[in-house]
Protein backbone atom coordinates (compact mmCIF):
# COMPACT_ATOMS: atom_id res chain seq x y z
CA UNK A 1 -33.95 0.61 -11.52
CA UNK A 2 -30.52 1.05 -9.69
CA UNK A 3 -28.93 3.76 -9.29
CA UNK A 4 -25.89 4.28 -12.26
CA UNK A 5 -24.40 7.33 -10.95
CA UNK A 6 -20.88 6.91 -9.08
CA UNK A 7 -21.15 9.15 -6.32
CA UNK A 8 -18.45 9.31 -4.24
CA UNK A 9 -20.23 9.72 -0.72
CA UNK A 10 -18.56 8.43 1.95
CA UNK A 11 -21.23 8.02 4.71
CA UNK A 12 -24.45 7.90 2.97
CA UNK A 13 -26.68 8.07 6.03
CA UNK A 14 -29.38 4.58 4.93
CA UNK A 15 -25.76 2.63 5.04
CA UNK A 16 -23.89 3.96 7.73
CA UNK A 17 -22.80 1.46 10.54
CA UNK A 18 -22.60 3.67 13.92
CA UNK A 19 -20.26 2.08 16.57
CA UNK A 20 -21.76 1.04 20.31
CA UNK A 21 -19.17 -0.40 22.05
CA UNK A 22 -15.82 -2.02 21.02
CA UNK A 23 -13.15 -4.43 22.42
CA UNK A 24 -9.78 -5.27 22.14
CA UNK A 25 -9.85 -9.39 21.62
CA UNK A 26 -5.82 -9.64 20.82
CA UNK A 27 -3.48 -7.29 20.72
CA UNK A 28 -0.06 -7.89 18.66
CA UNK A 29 3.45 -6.30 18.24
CA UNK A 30 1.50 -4.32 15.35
CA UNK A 31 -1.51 -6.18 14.38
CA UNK A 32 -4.92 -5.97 16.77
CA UNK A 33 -7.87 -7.75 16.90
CA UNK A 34 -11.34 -5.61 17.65
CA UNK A 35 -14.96 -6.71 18.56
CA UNK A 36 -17.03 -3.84 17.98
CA UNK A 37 -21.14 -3.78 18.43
CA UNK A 38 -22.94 -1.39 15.73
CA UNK A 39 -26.15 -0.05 14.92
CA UNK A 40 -27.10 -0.96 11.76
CA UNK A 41 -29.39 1.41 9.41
CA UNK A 42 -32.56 -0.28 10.10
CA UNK A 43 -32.05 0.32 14.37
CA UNK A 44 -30.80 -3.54 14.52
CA UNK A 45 -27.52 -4.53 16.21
CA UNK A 46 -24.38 -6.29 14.75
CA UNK A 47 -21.14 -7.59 15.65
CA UNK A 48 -18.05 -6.46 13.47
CA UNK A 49 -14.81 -8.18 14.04
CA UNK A 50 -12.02 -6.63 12.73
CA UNK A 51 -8.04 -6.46 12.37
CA UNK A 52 -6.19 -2.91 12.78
CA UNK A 53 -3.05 -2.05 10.81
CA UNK A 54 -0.94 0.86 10.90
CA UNK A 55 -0.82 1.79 7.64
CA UNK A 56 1.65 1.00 4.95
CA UNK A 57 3.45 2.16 1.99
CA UNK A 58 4.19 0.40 -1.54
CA UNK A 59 6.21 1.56 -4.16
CA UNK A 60 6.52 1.40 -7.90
CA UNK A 61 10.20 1.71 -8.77
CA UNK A 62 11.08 2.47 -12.13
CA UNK A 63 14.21 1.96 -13.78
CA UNK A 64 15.91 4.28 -16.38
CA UNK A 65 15.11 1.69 -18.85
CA UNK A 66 11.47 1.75 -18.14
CA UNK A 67 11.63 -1.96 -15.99
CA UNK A 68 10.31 -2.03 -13.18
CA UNK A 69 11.73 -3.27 -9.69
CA UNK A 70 9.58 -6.05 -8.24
CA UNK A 71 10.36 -8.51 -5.08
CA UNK A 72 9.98 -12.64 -5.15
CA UNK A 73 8.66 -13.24 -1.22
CA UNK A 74 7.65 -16.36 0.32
CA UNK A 75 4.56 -15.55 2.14
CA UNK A 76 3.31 -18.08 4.52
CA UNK A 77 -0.24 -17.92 4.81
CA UNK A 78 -0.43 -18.90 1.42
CA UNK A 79 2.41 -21.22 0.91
CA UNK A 80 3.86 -20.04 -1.83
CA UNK A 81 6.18 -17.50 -3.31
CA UNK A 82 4.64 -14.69 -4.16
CA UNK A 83 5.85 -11.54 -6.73
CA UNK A 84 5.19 -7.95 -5.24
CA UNK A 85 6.37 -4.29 -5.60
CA UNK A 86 8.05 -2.92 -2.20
CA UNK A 87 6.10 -2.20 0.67
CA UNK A 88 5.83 -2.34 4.27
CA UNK A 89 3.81 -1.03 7.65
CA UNK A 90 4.51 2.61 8.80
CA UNK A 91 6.77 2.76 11.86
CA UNK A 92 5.53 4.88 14.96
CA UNK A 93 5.14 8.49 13.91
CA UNK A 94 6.93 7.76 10.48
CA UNK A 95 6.05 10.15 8.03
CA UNK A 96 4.27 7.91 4.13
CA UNK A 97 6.98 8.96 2.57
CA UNK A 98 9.99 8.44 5.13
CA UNK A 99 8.54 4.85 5.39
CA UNK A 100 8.58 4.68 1.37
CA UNK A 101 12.27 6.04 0.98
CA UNK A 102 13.20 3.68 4.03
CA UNK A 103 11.50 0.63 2.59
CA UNK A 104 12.90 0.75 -0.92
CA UNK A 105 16.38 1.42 0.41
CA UNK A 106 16.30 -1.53 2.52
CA UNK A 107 14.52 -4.22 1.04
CA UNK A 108 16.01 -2.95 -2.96
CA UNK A 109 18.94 -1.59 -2.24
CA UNK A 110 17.64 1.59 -4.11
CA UNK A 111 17.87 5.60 -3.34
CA UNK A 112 15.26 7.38 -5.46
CA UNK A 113 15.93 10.75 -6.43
CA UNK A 114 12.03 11.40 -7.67
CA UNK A 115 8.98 10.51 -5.90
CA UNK A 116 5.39 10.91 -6.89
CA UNK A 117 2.40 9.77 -4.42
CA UNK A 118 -0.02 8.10 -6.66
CA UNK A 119 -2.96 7.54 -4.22
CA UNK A 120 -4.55 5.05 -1.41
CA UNK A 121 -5.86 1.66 -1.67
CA UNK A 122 -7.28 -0.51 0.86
CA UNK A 123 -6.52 -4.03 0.56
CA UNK A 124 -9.07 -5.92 2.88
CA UNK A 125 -12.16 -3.87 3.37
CA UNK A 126 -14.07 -6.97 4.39
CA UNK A 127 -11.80 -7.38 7.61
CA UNK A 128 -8.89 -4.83 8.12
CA UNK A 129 -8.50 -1.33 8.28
CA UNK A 130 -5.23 -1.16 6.82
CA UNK A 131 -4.66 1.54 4.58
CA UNK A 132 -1.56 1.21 1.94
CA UNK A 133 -0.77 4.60 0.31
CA UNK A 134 1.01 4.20 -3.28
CA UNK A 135 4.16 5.83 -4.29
CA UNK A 136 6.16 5.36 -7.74
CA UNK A 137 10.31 6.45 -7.92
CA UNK A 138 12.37 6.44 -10.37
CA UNK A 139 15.98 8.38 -11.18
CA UNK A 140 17.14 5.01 -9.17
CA UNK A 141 20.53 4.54 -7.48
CA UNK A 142 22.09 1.40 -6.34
CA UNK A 143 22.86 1.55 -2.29
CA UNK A 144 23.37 -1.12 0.30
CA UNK A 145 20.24 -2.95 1.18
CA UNK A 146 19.32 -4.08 4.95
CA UNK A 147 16.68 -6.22 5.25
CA UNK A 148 14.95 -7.31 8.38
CA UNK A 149 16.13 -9.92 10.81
CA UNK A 150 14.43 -12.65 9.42
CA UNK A 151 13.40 -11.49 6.05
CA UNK A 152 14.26 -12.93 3.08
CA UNK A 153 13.59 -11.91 -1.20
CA UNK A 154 15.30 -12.02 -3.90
CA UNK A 155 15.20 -8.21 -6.45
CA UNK A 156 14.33 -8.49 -9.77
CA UNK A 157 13.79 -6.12 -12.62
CA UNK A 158 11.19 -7.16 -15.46
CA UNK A 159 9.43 -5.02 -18.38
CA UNK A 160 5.78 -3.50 -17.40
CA UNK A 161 5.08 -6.27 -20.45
CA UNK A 162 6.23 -9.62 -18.82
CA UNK A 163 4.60 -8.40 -15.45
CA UNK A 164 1.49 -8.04 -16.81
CA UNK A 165 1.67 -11.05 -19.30
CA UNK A 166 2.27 -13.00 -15.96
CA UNK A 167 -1.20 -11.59 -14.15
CA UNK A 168 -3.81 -14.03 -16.39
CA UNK A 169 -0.99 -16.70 -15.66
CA UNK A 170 -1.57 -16.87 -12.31
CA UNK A 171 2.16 -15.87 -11.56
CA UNK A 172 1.29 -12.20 -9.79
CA UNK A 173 -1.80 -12.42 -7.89
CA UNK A 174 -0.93 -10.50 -4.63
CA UNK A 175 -3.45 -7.70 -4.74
CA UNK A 176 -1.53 -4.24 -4.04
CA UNK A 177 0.65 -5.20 -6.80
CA UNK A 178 -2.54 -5.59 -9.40
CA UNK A 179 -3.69 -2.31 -7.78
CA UNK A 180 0.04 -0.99 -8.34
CA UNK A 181 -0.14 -2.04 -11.87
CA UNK A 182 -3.66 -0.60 -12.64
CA UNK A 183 -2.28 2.86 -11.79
CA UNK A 184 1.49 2.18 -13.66
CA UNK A 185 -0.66 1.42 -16.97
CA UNK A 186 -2.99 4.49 -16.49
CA UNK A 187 0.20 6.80 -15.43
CA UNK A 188 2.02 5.55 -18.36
CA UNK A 189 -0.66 6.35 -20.80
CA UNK A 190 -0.75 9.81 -19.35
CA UNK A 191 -4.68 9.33 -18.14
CA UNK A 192 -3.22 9.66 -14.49
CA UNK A 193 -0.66 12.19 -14.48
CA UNK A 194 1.80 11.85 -11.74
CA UNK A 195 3.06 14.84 -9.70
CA UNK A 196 6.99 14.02 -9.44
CA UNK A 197 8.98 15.77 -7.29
CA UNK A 198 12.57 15.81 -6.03
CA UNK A 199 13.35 13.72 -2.95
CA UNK A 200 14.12 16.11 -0.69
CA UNK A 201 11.20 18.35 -1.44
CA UNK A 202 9.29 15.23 -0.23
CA UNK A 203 11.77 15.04 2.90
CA UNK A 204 11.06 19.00 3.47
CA UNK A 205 7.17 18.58 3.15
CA UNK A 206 7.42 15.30 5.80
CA UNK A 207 9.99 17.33 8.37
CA UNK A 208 7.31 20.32 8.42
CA UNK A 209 4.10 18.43 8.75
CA UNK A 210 5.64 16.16 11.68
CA UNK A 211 6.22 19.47 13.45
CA UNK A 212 2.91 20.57 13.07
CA UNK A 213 1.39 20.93 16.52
C-alpha cells in the first residue's frame, strides 16, 4: 500500500542524493551551469546537471478596486507573449523584499505602501535551483517606471475573474503566475491569511538583517 500521509521531511535518508564532486560547465552574467557526481541511496553513482539562479522575487499587486496588476512579456524561448505578475532575480546582497519594492517600481510604475510575504515556490525542480519567494502589495501608488535597457511590457490591470477565466484558455500558462494565483484565491478566501505590514516596517526588518554579522 503507499504511504498517504504528507510528511513534510526534507531529507528522508532512503532518497537522499549526497554530492561527490561538482563542476562548473558554464558560467553566465547570473545564470551557471553545474556537473555534479552523487551517490545515490542504493551506493550507485549519478550525474546531475544543473542550472543555478540567484533567487527571485514575484509580486501580486493589488489594486484598490480588487484588480490585479499583471505584465504582457515576450519571452523568447517560447516565442510567444506571455502574461505574468512582476518578478525578477535578486541583485548581489539585495535584501527579498528590497528586490520586490525595486521590481514593482520599475517594471509597474507602482510604490506599495503594504507588503505581505506569502511564501516560496520553486519553479524548475527538475533542473534549476532557483528559488522565487512570493510577495502580494496593495495600497498602490502610481510612480515613474524604469525598465531595463532592453526590456520591454506593456501594464495591465484585469479582475482576479478574467485572469483566471483565461488559465483553461491557454492565455496564462507561465507557471509562477498559476502558483501566484493558487495563493491569491486561497488568501482571498481567508484559508491563507496574509501577514500585511507597512512598507517601511519591511524596509526596517531588511536594513537590520543585512547588518547582521
Amino acid at each position: 500500500m503507499p504511504d498517504t500521509a504528507l510528511v513534510p521531511e526534507r531529507h528522508p535518508a532512503h532518497l537522499v542524493e549526497t554530492r561527490r564532486d561538482s563542476a562548473t560547465v558554464w558560467q553566465g552574467r547570473f545564470l551557471s551551469l553545474h556537473r555534479d557526481r552523487v551517490a545515490l541511496p542504493d551506493g550507485c553513482e549519478a550525474e546531475r546537471v544543473y542550472v543555478h539562479h540567484p533567487g527571485a522575487v514575484m509580486i501580486v499587486p493589488i489594486l484598490a478596486d480588487g484588480r490585479l496588476v499583471v505584465e504582457r512579456q515576450y519571452r523568447y524561448p517560447v516565442q510567444r507573449a506571455m502574461i505574468e505578475f512582476p518578478a525578477g532575480k535578486l541583485d548581489d546582497s539585495e535584501s527579498s523584499f528590497g528586490c520586490a519594492e525595486r521590481e514593482l517600481r520599475e517594471e509597474t510604475g507602482y510604490l506599495a505602501d503594504e507588503w505581505a510575504r506569502a511564501g516560496l515556490l520553486h519553479p524548475a525542480i527538475g533542473y534549476s535551483d532557483e528559488l522565487i519567494e512570493i510577495w502580494f502589495a496593495r495600497g498602490l501608488r502610481m510612480g515613474e517606471r524604469r525598465l531595463d535597457e532592453g526590456e520591454f511590457l506593456d501594464v495591465l490591470a484585469v479582475s482576479p475573474a478574467d485572469l483566471l477565466e483565461a488559465v483553461p484558455r491557454g492565455e496564462v500558462t507561465d507557471g509562477k503566475t498559476l502558483a501566484a494565483l493558487l495563493w491569491w484565491q486561497n488568501a482571498d478566501a481567508g484559508h491563507w491569511p496574509l501577514a500585511w505590514r507597512p512598507a517601511e516596517a519591511w524596509r526596517a526588518a531588511a536594513s537590520v538583517a543585512g547588518s547582521a554579522p
